[in-house]
C-alpha atoms as a PDB file:
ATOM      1  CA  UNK A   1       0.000   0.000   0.000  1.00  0.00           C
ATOM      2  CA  UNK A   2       1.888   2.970  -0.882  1.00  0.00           C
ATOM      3  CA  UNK A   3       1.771   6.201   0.886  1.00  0.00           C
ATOM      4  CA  UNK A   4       4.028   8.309  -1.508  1.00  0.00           C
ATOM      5  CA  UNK A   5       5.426   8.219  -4.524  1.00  0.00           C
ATOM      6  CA  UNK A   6       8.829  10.378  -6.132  1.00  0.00           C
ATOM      7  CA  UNK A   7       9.215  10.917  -9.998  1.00  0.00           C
ATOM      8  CA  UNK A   8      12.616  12.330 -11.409  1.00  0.00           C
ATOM      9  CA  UNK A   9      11.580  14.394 -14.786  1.00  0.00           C
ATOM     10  CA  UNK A  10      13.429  17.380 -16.439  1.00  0.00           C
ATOM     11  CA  UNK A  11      12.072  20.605 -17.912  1.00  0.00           C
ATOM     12  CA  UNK A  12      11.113  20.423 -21.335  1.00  0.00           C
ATOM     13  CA  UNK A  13      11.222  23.381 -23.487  1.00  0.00           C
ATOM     14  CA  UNK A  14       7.483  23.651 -24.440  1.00  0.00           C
ATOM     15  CA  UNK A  15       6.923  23.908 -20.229  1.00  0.00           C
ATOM     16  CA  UNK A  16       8.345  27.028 -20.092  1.00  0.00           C
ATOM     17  CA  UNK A  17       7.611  30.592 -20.572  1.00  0.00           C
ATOM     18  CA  UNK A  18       9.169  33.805 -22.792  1.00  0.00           C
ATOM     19  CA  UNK A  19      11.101  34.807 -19.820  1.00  0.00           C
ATOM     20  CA  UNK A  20      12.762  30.729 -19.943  1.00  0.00           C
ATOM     21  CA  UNK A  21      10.976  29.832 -16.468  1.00  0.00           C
ATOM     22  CA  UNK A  22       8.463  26.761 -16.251  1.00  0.00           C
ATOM     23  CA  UNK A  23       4.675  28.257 -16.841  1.00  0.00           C
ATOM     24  CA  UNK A  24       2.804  27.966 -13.173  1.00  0.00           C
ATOM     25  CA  UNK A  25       0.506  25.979 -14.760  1.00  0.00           C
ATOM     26  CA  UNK A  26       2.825  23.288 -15.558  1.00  0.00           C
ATOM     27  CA  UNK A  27       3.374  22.476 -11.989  1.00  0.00           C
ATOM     28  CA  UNK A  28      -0.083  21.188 -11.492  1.00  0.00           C
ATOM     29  CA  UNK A  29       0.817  18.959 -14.613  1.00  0.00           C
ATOM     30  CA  UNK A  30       3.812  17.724 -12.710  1.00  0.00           C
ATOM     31  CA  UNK A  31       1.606  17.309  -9.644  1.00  0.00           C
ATOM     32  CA  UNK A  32      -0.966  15.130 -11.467  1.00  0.00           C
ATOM     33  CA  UNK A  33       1.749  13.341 -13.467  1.00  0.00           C
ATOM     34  CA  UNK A  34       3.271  12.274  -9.988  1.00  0.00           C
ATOM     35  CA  UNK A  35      -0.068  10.959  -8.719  1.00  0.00           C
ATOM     36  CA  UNK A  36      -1.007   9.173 -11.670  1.00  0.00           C
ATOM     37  CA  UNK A  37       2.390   6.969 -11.268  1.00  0.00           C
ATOM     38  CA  UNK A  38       1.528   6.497  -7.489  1.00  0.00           C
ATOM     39  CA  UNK A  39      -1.724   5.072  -8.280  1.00  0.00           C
ATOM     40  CA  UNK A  40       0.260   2.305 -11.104  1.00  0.00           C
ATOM     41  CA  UNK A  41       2.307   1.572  -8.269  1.00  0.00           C
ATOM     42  CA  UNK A  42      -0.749   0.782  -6.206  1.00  0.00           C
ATOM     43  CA  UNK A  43      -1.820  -1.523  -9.124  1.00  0.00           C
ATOM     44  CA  UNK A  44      -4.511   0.528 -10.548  1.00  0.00           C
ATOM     45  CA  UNK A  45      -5.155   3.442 -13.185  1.00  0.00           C
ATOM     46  CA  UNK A  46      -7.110   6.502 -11.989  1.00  0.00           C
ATOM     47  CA  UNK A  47      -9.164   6.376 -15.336  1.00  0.00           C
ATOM     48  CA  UNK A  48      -9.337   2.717 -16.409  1.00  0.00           C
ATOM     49  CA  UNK A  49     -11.810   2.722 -19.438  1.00  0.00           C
ATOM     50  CA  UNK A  50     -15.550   2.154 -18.337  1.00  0.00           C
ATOM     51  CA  UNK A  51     -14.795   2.402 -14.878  1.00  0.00           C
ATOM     52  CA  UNK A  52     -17.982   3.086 -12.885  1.00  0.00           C
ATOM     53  CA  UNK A  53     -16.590   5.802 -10.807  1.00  0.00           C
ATOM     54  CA  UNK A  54     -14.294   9.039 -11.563  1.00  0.00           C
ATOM     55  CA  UNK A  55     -11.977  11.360  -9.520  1.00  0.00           C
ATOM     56  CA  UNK A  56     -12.018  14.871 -10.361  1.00  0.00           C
ATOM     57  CA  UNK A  57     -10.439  17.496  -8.746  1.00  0.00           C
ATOM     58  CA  UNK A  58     -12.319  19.767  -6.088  1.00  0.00           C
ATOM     59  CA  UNK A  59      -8.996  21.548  -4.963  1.00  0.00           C
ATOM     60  CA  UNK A  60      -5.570  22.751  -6.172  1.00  0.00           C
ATOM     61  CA  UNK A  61      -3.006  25.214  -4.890  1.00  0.00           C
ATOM     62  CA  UNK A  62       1.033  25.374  -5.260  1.00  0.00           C
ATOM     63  CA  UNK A  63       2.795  27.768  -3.256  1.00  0.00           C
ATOM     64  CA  UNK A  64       6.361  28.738  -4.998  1.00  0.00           C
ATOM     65  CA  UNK A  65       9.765  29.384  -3.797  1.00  0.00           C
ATOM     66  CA  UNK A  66      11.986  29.219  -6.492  1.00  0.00           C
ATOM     67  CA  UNK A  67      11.936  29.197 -10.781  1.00  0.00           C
ATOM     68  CA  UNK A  68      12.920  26.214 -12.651  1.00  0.00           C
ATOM     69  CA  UNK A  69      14.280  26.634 -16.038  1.00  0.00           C
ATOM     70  CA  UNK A  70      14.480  24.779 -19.201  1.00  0.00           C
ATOM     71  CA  UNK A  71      16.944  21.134 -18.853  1.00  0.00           C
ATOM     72  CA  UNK A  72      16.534  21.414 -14.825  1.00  0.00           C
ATOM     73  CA  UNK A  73      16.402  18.147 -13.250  1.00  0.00           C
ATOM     74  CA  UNK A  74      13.844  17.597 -10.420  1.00  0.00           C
ATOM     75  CA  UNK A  75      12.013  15.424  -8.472  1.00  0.00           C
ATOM     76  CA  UNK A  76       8.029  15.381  -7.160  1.00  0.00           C
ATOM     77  CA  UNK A  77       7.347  13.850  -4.378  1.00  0.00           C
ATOM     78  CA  UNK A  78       3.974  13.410  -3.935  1.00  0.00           C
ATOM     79  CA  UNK A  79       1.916  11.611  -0.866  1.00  0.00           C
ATOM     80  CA  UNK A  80      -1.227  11.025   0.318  1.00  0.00           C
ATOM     81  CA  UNK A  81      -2.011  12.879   3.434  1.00  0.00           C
ATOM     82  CA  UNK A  82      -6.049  12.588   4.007  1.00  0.00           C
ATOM     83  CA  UNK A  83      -8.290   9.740   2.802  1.00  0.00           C
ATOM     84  CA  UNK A  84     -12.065  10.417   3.650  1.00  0.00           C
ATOM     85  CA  UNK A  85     -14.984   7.855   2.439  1.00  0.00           C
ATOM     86  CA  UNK A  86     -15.502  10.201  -0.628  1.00  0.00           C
ATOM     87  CA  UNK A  87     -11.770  11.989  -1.174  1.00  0.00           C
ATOM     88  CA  UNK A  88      -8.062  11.551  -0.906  1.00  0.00           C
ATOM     89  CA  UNK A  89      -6.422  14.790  -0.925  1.00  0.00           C
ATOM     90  CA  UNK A  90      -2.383  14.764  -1.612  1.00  0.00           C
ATOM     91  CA  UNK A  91       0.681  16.841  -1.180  1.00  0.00           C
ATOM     92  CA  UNK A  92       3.494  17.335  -3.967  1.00  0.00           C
ATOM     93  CA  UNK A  93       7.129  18.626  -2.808  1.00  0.00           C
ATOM     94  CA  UNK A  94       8.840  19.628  -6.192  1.00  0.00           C
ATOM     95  CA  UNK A  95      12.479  19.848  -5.559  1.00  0.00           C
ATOM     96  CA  UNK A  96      15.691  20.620  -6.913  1.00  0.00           C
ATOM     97  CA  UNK A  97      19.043  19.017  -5.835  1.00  0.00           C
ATOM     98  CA  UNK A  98      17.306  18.781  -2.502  1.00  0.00           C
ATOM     99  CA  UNK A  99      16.131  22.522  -2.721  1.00  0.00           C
ATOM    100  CA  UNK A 100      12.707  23.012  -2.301  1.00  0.00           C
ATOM    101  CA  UNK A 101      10.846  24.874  -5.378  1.00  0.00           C
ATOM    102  CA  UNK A 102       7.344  24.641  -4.547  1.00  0.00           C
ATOM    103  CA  UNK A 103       4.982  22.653  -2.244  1.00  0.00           C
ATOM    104  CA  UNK A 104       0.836  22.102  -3.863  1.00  0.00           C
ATOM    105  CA  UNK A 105      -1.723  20.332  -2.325  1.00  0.00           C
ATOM    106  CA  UNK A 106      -4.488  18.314  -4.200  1.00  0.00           C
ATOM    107  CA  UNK A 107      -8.218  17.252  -3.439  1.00  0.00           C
ATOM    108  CA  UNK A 108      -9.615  14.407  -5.216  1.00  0.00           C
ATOM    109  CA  UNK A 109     -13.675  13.293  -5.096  1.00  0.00           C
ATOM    110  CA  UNK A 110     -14.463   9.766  -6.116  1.00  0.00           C
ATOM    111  CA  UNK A 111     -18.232  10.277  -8.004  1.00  0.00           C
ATOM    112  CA  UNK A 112     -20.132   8.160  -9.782  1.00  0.00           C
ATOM    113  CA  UNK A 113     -20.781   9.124 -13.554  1.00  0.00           C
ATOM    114  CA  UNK A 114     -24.774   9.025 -14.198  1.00  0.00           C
ATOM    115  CA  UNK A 115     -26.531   9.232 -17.648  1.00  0.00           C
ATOM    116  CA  UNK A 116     -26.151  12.738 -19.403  1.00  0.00           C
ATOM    117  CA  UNK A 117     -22.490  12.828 -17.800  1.00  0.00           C
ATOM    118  CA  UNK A 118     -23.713  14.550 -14.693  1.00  0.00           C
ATOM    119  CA  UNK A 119     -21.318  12.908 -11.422  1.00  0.00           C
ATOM    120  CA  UNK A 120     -22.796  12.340  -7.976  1.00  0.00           C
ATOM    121  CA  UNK A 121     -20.072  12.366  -5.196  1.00  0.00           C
ATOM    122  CA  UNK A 122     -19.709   8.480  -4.062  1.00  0.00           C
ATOM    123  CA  UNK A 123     -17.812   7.074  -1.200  1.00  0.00           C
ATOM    124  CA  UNK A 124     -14.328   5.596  -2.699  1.00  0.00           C
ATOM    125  CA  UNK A 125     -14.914   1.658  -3.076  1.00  0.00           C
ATOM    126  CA  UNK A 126     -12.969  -0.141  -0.997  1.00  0.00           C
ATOM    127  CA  UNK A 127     -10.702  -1.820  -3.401  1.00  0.00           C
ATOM    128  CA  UNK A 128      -9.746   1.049  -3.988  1.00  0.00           C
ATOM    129  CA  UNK A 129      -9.263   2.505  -0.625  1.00  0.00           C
ATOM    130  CA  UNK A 130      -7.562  -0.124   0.553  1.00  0.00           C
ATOM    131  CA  UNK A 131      -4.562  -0.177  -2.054  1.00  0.00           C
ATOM    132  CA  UNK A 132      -3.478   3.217  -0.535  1.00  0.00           C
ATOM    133  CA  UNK A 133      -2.553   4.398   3.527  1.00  0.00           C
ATOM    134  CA  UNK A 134      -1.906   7.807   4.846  1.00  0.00           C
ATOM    135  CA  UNK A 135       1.879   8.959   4.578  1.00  0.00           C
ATOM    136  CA  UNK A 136       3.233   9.285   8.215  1.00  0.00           C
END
């Protein structure tokens, strides 16, 4: 069962902006990128194809310290700090050579998809759940 996950990447040129600095946007991308690998090493996709329930997001936020710039190598480490019967909510660390560059947070809600693509909030089923545990 993990409780966190850390994914090495590097800045690609299309992530950043005129001034050569990665877009703020990006780092949500990162943040999502990192929490899609923790959930393949729990055994499961987030979005397996007719899958009766979904997780969007209900809450984002990154607070930044420091740029990164084009070829920078860093690391996300993301974990799972919160699991409720209807969300997990996560925290990403984005660092550089152990230098922290931003820290975001992340709310997921597990809902059901209903005809007419309308979602209904839905506690998390437990196989589910139970692949994942609260970082200490």
């Amino acid at each position: 069962m993990p409780s966190r996950y850390r994914l090495k990447r590097r800045v690609l040129f299309y992530e950043t902006d005129a001034a050569g600095i990665v877009h703020f946007s990006c780092f949500f991308r990162y943040m999502e990128e990192a929490e899609h690998a923790l959930w393949r090493e729990a055994g499961l996709s987030i979005a397996p194809e007719g899958a009766p329930v979904g997780f969007p997001r209900v809450s984002a936020s990154f607070d930044f310290r420091r740029p990164l710039y084009f070829e920078d190598q860093f690391e996300i480490a993301i974990d799972v700090v919160e699991i409720t019967a209807k969300t997990i909510r996560y925290t990403a660390t984005i660092t550089r050579d152990q230098t922290e560059i931003a820290i975001g947070t992340m709310t997921a809600m597990c809902v059901s998809r209903n005809p007419g693509g309308r979602m209904k909030s839905v506690e998390i089923p437990r196989e589910i759940a139970d692949r994942f545990q609260v970082a200490d």
